[in-house]
PDB file of N, CA and C in Angstrom:
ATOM      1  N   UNK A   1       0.341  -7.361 -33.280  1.00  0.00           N
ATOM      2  CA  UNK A   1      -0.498  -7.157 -32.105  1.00  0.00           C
ATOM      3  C   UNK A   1       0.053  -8.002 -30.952  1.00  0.00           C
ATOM      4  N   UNK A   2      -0.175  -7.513 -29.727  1.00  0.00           N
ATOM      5  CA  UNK A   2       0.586  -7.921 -28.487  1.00  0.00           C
ATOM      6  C   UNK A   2      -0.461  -9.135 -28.558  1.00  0.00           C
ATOM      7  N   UNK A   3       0.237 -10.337 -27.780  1.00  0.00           N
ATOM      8  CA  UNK A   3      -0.853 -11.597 -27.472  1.00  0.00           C
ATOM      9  C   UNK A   3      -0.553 -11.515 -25.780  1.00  0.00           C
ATOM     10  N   UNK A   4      -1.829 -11.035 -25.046  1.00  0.00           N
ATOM     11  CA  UNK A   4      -1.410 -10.774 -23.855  1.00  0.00           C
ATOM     12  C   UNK A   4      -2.447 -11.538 -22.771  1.00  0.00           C
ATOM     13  N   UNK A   5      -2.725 -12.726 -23.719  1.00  0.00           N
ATOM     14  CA  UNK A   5      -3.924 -13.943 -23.278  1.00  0.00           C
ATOM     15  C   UNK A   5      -3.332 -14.758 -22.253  1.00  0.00           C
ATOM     16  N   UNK A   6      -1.384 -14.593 -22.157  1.00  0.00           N
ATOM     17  CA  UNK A   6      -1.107 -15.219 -21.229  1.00  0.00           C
ATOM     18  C   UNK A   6      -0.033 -14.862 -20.514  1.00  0.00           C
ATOM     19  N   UNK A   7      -0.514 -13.429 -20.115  1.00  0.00           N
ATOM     20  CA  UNK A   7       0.238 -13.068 -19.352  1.00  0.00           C
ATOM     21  C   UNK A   7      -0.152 -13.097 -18.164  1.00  0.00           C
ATOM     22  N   UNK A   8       0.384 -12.944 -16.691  1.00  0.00           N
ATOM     23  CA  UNK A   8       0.294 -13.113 -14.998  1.00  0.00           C
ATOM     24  C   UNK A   8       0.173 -11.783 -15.110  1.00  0.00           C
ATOM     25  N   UNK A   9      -0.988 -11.088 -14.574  1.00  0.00           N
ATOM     26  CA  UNK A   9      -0.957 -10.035 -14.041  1.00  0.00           C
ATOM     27  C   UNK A   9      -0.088  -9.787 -12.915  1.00  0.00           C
ATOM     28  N   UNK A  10       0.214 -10.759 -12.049  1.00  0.00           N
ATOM     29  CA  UNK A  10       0.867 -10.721 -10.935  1.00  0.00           C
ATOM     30  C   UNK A  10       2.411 -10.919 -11.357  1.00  0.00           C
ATOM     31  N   UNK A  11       3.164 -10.898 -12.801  1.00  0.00           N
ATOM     32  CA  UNK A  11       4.041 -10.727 -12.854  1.00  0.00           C
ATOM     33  C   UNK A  11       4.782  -9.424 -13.285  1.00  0.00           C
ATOM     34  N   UNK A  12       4.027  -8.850 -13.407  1.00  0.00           N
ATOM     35  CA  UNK A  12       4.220  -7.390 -14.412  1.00  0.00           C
ATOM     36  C   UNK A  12       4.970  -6.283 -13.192  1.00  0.00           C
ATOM     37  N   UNK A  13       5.588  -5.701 -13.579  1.00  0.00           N
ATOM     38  CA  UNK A  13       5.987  -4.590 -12.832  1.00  0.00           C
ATOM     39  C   UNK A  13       5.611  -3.841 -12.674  1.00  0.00           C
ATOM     40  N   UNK A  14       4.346  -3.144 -13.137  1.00  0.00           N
ATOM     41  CA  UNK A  14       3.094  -2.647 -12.464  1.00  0.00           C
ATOM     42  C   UNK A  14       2.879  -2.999 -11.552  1.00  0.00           C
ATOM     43  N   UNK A  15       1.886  -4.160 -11.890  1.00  0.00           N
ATOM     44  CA  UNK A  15       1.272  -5.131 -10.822  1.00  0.00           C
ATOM     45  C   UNK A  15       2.466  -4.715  -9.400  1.00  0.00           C
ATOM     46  N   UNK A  16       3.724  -5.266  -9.622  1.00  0.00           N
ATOM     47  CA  UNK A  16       4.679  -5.163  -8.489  1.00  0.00           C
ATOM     48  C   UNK A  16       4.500  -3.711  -7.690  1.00  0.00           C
ATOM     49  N   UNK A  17       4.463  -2.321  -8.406  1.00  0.00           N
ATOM     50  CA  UNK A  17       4.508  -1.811  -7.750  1.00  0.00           C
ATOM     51  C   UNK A  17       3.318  -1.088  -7.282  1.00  0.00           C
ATOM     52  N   UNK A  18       2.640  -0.959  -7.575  1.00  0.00           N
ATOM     53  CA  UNK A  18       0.737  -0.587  -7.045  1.00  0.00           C
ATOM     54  C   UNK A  18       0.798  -1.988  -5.667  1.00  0.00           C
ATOM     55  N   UNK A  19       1.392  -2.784  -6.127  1.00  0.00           N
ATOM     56  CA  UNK A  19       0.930  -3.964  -4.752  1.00  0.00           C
ATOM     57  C   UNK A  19       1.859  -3.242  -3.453  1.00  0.00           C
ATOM     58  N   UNK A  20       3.233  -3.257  -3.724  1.00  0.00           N
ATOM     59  CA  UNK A  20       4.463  -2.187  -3.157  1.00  0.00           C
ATOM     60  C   UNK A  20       3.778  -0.841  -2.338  1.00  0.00           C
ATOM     61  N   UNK A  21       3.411  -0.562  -3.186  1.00  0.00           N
ATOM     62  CA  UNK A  21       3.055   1.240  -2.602  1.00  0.00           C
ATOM     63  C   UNK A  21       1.595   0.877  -1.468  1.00  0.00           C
ATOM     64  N   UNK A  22       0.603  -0.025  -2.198  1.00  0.00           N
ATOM     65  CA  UNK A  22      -0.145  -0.094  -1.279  1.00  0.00           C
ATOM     66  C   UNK A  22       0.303  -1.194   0.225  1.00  0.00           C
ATOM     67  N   UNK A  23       1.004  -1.550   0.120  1.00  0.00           N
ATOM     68  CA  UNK A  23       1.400  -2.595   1.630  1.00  0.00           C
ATOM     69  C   UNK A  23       1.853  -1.043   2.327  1.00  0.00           C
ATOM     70  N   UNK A  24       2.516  -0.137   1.604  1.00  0.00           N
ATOM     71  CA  UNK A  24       3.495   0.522   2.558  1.00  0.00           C
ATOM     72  C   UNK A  24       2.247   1.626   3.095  1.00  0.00           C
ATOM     73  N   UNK A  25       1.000   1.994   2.357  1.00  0.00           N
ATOM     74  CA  UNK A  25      -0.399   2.577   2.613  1.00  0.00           C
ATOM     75  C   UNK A  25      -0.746   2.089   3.872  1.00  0.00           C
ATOM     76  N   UNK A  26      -0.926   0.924   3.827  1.00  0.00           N
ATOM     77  CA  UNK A  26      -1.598  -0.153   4.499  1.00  0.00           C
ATOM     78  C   UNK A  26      -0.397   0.024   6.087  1.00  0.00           C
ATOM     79  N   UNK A  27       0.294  -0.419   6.233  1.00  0.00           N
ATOM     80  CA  UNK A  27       1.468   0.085   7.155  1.00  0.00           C
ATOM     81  C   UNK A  27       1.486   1.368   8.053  1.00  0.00           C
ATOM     82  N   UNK A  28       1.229   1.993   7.272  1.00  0.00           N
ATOM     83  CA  UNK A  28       1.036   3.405   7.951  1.00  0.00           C
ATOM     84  C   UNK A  28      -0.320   3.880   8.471  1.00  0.00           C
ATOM     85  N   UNK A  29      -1.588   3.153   7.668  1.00  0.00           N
ATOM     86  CA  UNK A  29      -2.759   3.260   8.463  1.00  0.00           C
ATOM     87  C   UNK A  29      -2.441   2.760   9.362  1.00  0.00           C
ATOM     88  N   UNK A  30      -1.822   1.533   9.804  1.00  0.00           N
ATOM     89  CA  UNK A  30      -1.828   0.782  11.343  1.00  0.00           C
ATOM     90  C   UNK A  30      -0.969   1.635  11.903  1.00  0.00           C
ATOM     91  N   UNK A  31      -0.519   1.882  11.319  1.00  0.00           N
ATOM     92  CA  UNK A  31       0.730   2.290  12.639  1.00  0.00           C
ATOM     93  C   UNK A  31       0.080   4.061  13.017  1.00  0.00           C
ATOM     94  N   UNK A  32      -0.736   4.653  11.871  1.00  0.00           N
ATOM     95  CA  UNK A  32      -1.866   5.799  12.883  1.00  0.00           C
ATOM     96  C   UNK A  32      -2.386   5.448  13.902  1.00  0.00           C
ATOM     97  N   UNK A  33      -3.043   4.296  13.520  1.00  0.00           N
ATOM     98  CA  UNK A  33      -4.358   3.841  14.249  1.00  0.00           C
ATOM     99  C   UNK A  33      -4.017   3.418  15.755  1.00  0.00           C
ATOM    100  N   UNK A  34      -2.765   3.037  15.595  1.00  0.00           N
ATOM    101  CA  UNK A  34      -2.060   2.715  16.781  1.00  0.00           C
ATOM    102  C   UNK A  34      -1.521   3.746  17.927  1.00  0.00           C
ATOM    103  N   UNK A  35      -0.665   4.710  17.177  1.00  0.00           N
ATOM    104  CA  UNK A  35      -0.504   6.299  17.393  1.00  0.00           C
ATOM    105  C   UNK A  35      -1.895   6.811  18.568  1.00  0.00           C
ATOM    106  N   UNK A  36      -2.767   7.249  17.697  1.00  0.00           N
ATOM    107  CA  UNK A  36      -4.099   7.398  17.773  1.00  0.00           C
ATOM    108  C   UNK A  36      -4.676   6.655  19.103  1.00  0.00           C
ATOM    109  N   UNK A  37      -4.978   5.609  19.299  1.00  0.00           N
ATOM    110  CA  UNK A  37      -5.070   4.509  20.280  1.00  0.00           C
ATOM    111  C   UNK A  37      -4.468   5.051  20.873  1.00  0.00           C
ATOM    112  N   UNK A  38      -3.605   4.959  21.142  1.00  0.00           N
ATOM    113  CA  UNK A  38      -2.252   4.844  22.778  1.00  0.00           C
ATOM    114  C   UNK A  38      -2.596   5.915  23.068  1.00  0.00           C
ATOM    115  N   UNK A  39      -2.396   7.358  21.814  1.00  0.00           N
ATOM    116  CA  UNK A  39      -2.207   8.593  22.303  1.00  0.00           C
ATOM    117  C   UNK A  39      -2.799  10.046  22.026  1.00  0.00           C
ATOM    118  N   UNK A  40      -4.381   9.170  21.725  1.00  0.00           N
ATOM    119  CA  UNK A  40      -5.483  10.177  21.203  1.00  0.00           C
ATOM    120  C   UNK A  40      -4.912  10.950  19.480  1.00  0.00           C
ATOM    121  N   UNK A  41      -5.929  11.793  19.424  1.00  0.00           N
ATOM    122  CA  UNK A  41      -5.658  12.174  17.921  1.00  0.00           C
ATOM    123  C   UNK A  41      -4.458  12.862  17.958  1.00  0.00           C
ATOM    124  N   UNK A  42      -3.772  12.890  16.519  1.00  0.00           N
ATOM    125  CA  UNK A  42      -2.736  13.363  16.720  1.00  0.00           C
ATOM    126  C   UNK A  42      -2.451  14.943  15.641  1.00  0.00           C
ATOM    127  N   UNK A  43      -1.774  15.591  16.005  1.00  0.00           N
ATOM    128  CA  UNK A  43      -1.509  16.683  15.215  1.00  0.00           C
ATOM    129  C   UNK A  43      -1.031  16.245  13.978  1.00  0.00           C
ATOM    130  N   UNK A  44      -0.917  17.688  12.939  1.00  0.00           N
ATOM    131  CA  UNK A  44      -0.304  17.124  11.569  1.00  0.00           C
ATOM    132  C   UNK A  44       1.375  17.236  11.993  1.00  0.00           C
ATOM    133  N   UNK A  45       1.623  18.116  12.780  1.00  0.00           N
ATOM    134  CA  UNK A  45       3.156  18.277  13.271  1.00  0.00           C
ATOM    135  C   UNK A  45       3.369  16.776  13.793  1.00  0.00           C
ATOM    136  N   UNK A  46       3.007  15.960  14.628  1.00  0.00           N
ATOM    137  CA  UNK A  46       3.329  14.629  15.023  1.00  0.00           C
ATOM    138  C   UNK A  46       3.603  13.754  13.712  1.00  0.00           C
TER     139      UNK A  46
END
């Protein structure tokens, strides 16, 4: 049986990439929101 009492969630390569994918989520909401701001709503073509 795995002993996984001491493992870092924050070391796992999971962990790495769910954290990864969501910064780059996170990134692109701002940079809509910003879009959006300056230059009203935007099409799906934009």
């Amino acid at each position: 049986m795995l002993d996984i009492t001491n493992v870092r969630l924050q070391d796992t390569q999971f962990y790495k990439d769910v954290f990864a994918e969501g910064c780059q989520e996170g990134e692109l909401e701002i940079l809509l929101r910003l879009l959006t701001h300056r230059w009203g709503e935007l099409s799906p073509q934009q």
